[in-house]
N, C-alpha and C. Protein backbone atom coordinates (compact mmCIF):
# COMPACT_ATOMS: atom_id res chain seq x y z
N UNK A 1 -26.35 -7.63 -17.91
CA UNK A 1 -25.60 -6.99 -16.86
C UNK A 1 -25.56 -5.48 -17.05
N UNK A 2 -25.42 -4.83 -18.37
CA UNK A 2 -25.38 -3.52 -18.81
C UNK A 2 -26.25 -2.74 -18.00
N UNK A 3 -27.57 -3.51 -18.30
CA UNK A 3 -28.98 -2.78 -18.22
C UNK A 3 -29.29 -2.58 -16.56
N UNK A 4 -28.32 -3.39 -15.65
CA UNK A 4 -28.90 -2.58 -13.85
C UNK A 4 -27.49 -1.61 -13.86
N UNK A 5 -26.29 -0.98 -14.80
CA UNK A 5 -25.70 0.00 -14.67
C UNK A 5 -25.98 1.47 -15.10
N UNK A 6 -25.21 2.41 -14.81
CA UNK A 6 -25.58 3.97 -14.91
C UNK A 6 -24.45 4.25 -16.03
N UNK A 7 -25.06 5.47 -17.06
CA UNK A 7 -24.22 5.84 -17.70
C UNK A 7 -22.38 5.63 -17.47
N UNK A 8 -22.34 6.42 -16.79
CA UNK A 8 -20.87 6.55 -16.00
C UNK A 8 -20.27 5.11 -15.40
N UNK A 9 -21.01 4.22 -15.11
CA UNK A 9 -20.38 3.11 -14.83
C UNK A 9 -19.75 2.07 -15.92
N UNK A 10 -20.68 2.06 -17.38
CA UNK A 10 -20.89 1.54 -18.35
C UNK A 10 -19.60 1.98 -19.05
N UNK A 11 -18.88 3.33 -18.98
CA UNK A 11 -17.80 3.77 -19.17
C UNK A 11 -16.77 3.23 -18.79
N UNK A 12 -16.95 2.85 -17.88
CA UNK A 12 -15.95 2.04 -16.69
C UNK A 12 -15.54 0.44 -16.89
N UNK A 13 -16.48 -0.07 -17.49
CA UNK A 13 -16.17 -1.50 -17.55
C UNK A 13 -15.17 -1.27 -18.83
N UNK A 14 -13.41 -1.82 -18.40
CA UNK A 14 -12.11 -1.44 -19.41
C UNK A 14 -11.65 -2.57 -18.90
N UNK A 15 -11.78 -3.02 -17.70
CA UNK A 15 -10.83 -4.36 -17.24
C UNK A 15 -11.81 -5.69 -17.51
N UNK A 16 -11.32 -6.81 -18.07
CA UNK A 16 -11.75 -7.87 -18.42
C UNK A 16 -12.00 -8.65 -17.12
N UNK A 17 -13.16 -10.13 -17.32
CA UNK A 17 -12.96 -10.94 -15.99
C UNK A 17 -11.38 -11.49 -15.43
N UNK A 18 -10.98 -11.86 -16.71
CA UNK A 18 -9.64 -12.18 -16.78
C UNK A 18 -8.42 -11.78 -15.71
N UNK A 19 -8.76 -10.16 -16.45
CA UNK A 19 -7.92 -9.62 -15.85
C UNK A 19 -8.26 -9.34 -14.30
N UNK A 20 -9.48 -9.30 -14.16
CA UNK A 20 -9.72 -9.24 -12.66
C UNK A 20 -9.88 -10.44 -11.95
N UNK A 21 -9.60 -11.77 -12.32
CA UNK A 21 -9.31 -12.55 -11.44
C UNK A 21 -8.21 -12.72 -11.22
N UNK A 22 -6.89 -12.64 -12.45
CA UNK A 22 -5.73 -12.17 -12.48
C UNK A 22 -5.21 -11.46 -11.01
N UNK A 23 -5.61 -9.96 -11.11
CA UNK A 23 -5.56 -9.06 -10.03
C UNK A 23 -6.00 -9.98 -8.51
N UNK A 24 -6.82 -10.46 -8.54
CA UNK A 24 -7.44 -11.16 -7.25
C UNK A 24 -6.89 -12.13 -6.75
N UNK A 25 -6.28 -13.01 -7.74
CA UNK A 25 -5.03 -13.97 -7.30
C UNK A 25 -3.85 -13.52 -7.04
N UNK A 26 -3.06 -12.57 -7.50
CA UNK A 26 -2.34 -11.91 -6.81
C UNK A 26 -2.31 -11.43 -5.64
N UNK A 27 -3.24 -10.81 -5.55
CA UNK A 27 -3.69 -9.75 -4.15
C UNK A 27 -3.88 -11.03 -2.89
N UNK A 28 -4.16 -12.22 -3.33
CA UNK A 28 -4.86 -13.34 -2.68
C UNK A 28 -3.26 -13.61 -2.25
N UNK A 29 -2.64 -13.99 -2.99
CA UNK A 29 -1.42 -14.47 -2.59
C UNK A 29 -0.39 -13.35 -1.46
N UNK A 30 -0.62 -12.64 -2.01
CA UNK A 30 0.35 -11.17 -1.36
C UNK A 30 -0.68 -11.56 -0.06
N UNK A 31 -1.56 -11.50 0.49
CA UNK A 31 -2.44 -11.26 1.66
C UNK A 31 -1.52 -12.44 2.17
N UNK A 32 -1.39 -13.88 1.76
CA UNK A 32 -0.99 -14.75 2.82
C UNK A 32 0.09 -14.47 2.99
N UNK A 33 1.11 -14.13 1.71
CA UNK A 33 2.60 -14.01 2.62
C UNK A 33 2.54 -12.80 3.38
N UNK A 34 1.43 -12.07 3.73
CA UNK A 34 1.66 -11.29 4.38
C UNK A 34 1.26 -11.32 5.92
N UNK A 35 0.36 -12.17 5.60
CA UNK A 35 -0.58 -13.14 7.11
C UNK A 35 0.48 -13.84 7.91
N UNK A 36 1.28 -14.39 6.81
CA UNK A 36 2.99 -15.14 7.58
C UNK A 36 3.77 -14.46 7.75
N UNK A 37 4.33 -13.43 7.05
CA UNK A 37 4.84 -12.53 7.91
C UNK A 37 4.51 -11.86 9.15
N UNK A 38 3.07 -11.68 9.09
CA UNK A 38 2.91 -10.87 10.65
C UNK A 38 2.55 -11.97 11.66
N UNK A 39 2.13 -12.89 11.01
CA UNK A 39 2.36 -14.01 12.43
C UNK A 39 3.69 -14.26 13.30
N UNK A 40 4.71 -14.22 12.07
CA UNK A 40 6.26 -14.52 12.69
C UNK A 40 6.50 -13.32 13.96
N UNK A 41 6.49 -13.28 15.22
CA UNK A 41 6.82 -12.54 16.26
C UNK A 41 7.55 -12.65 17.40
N UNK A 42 8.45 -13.81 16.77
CA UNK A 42 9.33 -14.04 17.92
C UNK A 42 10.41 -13.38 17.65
N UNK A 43 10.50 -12.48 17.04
CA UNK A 43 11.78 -11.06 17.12
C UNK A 43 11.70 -9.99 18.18
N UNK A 44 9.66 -10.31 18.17
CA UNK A 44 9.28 -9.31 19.29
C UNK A 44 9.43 -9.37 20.77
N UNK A 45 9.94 -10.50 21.01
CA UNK A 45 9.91 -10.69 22.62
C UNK A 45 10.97 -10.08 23.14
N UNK A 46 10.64 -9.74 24.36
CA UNK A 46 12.17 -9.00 25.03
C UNK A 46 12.83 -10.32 25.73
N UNK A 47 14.60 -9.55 24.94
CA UNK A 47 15.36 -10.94 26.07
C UNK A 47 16.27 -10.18 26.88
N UNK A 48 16.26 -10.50 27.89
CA UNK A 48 16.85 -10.00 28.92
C UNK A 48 18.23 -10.94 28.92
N UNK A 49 19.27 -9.66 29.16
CA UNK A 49 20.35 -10.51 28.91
C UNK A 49 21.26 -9.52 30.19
N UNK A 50 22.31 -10.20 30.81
CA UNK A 50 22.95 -9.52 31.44
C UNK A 50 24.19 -8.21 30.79
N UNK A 51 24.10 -8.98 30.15
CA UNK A 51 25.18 -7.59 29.20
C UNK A 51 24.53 -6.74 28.65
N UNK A 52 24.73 -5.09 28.78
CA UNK A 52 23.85 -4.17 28.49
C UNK A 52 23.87 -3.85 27.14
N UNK A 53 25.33 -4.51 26.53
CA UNK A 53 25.40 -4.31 24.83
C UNK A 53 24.40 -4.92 24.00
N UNK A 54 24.26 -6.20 24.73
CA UNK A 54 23.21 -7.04 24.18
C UNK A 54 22.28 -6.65 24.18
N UNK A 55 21.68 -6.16 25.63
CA UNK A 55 20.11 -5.50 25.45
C UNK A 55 19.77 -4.61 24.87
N UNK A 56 20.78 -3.37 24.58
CA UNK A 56 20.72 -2.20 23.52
C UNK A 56 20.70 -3.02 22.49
N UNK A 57 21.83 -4.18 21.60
CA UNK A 57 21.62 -4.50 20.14
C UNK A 57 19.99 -5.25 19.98
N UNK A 58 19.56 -6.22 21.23
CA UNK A 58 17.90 -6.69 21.03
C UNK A 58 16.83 -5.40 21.04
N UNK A 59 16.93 -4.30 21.55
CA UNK A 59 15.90 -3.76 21.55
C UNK A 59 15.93 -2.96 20.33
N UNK A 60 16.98 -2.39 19.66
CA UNK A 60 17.35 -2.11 18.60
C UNK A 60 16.81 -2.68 17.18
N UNK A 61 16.73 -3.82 17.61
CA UNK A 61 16.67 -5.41 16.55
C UNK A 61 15.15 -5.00 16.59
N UNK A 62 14.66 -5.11 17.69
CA UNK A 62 12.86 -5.04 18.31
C UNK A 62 12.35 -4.31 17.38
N UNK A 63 13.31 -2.96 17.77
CA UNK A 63 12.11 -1.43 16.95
C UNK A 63 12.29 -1.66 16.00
N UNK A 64 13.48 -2.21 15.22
CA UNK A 64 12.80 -2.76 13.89
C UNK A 64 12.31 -3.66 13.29
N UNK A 65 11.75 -4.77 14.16
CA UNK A 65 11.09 -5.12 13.17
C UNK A 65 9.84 -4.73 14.22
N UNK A 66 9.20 -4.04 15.14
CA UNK A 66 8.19 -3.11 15.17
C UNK A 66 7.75 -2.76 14.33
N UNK A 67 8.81 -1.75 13.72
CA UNK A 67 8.25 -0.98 12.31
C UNK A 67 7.82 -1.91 11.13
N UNK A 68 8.83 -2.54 11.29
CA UNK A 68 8.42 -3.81 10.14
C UNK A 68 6.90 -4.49 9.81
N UNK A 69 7.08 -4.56 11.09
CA UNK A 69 5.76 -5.26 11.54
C UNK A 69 4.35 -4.09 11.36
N UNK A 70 4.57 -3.21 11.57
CA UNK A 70 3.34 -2.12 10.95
C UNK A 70 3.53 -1.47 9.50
N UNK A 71 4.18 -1.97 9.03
CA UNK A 71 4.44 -1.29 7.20
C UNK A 71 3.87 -2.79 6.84
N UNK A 72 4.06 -3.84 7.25
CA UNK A 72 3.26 -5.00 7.15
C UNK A 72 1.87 -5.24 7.03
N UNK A 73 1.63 -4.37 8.50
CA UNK A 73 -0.01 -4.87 9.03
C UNK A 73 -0.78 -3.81 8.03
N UNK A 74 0.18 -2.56 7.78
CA UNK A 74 -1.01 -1.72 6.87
C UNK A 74 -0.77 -1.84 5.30
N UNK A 75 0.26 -2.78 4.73
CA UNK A 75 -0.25 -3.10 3.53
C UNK A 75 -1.14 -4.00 3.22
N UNK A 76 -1.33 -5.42 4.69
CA UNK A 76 -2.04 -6.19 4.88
C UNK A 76 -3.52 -5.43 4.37
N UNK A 77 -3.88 -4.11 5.11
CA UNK A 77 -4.79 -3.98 4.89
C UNK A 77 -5.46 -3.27 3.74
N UNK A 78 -4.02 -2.93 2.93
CA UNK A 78 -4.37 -2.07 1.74
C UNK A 78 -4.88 -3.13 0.47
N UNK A 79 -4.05 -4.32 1.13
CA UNK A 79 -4.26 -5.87 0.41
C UNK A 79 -5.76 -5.96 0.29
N UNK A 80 -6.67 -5.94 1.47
CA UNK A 80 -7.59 -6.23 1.81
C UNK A 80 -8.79 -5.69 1.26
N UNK A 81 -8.57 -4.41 1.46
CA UNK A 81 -9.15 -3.27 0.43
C UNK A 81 -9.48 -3.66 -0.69
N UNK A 82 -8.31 -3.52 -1.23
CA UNK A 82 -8.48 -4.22 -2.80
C UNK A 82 -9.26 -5.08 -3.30
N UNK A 83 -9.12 -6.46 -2.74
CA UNK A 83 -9.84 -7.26 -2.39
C UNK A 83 -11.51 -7.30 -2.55
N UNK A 84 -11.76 -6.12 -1.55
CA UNK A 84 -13.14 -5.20 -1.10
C UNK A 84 -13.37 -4.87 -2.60
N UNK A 85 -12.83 -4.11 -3.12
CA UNK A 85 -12.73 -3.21 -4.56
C UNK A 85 -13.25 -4.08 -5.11
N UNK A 86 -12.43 -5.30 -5.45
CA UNK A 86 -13.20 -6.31 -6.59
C UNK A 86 -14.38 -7.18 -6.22
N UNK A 87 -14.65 -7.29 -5.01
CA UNK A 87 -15.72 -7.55 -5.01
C UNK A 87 -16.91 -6.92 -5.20
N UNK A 88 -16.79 -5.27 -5.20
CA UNK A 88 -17.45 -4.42 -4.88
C UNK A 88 -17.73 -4.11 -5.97
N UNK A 89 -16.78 -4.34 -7.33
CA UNK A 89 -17.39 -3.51 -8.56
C UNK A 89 -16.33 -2.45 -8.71
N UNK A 90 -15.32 -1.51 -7.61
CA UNK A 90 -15.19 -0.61 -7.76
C UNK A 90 -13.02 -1.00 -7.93
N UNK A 91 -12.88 -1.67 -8.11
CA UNK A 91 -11.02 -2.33 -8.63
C UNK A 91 -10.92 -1.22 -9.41
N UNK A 92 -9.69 -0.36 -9.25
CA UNK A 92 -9.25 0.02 -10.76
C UNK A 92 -9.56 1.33 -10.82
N UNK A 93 -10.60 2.25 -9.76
CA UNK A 93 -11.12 3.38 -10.10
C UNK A 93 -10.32 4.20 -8.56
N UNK A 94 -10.26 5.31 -8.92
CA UNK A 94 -9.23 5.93 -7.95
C UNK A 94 -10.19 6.47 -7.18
N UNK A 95 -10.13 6.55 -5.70
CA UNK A 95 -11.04 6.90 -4.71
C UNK A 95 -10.95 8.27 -4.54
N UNK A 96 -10.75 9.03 -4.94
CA UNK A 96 -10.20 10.27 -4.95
C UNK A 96 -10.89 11.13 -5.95
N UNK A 97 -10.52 10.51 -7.82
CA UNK A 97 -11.04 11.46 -8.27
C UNK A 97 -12.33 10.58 -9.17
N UNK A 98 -12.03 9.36 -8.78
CA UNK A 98 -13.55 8.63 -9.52
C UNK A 98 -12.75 8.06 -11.06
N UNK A 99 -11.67 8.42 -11.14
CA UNK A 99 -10.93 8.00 -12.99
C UNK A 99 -10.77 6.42 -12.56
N UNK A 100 -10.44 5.79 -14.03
CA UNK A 100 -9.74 4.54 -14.26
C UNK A 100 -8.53 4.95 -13.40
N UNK A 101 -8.12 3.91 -12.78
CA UNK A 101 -6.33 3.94 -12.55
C UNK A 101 -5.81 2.88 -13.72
N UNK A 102 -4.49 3.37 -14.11
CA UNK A 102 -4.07 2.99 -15.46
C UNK A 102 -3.36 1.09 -15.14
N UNK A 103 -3.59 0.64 -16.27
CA UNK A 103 -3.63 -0.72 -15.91
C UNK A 103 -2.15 -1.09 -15.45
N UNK A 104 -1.15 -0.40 -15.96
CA UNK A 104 0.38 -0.80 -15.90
C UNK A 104 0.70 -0.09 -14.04
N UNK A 105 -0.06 0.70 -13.53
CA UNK A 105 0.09 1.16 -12.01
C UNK A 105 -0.37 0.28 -11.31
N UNK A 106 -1.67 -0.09 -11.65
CA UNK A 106 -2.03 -1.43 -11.24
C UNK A 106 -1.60 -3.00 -11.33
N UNK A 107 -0.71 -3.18 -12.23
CA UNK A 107 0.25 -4.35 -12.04
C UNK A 107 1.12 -4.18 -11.09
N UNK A 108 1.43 -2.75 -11.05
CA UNK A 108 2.75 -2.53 -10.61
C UNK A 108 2.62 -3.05 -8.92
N UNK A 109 1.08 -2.12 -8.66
CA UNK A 109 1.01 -1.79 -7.44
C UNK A 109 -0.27 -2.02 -7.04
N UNK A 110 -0.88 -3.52 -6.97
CA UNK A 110 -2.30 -3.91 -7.06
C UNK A 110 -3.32 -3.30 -6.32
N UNK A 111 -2.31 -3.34 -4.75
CA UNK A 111 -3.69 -2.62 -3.95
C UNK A 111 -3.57 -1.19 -4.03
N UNK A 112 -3.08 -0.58 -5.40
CA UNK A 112 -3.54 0.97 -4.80
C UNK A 112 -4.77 1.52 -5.00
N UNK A 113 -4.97 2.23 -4.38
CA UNK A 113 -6.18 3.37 -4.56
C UNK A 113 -6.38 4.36 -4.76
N UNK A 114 -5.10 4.89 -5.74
CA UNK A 114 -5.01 6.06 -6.49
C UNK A 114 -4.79 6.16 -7.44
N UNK A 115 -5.34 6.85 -8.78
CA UNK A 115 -4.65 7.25 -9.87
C UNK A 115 -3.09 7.94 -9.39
N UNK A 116 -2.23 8.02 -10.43
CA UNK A 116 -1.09 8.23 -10.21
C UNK A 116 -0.99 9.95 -9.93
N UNK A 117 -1.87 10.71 -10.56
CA UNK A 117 -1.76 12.16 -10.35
C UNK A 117 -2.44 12.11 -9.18
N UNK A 118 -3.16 11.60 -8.56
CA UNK A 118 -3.59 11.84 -7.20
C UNK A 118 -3.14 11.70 -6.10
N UNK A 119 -2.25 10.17 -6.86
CA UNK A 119 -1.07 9.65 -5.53
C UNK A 119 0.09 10.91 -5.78
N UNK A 120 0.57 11.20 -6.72
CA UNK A 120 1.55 12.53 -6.48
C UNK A 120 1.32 13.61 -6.08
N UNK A 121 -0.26 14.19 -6.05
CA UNK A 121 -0.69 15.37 -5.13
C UNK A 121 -0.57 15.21 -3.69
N UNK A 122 -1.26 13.68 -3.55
CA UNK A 122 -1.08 13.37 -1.96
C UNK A 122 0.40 13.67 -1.81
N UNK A 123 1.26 12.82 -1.84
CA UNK A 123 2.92 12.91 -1.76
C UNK A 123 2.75 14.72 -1.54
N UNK A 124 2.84 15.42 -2.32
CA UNK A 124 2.64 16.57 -2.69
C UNK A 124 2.53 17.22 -1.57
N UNK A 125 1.64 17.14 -1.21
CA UNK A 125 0.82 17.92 0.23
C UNK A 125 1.43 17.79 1.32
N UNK A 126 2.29 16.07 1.43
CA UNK A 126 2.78 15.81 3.12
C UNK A 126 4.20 15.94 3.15
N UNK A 127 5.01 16.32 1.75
CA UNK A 127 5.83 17.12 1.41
C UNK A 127 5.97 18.20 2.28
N UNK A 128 7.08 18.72 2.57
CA UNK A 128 7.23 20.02 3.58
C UNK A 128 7.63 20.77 2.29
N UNK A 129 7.22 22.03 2.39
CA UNK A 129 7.49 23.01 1.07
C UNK A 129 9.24 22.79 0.57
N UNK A 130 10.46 23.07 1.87
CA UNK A 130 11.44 23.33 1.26
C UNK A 130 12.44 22.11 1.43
N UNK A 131 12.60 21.35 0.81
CA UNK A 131 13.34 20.32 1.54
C UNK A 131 15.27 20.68 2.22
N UNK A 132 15.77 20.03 3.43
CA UNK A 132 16.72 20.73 3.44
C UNK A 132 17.52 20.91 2.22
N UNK A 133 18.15 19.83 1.32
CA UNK A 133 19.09 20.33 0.29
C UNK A 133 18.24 21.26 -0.21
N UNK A 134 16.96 21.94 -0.55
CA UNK A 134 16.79 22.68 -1.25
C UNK A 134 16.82 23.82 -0.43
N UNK A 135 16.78 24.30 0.92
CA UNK A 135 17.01 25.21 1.50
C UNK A 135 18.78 25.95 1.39
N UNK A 136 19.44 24.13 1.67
CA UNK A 136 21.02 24.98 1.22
C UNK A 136 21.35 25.54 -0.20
N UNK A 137 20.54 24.67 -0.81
CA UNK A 137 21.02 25.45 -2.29
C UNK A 137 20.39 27.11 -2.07
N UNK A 138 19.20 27.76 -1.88
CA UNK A 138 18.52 28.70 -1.52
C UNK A 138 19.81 29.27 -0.72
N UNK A 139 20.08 29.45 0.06
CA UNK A 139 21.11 30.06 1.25
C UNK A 139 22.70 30.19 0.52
N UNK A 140 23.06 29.22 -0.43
CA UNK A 140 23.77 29.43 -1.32
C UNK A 140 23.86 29.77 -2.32
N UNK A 141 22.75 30.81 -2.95
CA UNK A 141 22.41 31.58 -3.86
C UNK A 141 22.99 32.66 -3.41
């Protein structure tokens, strides 16, 4: 198996089969409860009700689990990814800067696709420079 890899890849092999079927049964499992969760959509229907309190508390109810329902569908697909990763050869390596991602981030957080300094630059960036408490503290200097 060594001999159809490239220097730099040969570096790379740190995670065992073990551990990567490990990872794959997890990720396998997380995908279905997540397939059942987004199937469940009868929160989503509108009910029309004559009382207007009601229809404000259902549509209320709606947008969230709207949201619900898309923090769902896109871990679904971060699930999926992953997935991709191990089949691909490439589980474990951060898309970003090409490093190992460290094995304890990866328990933590199977489908990610960042080393942890990369995922905190991202954060980093979509960060607004001053946050308000840090503006009042600033103004209260």
């Amino acid at each position: 198996m060594a001999a159809n890899l490239s220097w730099s890849e040969i570096g790379r092999i740190t995670m065992t089969n073990t551990e990567l079927k490990k990872f794959r049964s997890v990720l396998a499992a997380r995908q279905m409860d997540l397939e059942n969760a987004i199937g469940n959509r009868e929160v989503l229907a509108i009910d029309t009700s004559p009382d207007e309190l009601d229809r404000i508390q259902h549509a209320a109810v709606r947008e969230l689990a709207i949201g619900h329902l898309e923090r769902e569908s896109t871990r679904r697909r971060d699930v999926q990814a992953a997935l991709h990763r191990i089949d691909a050869g490439r589980f474990g390596i951060c898309l970003d800067c090409e490093e190992d991602i460290n094995l304890k981030r990866l328990a933590a957080v199977p489908w990610t696709q960042s080393c942890m300094a990369c995922q905190e630059a991202a954060e980093h960036e979509c960060r607004p420079p001053w946050s308000t408490f840090e503006r009042s503290l600033l103004r209260a200097a």
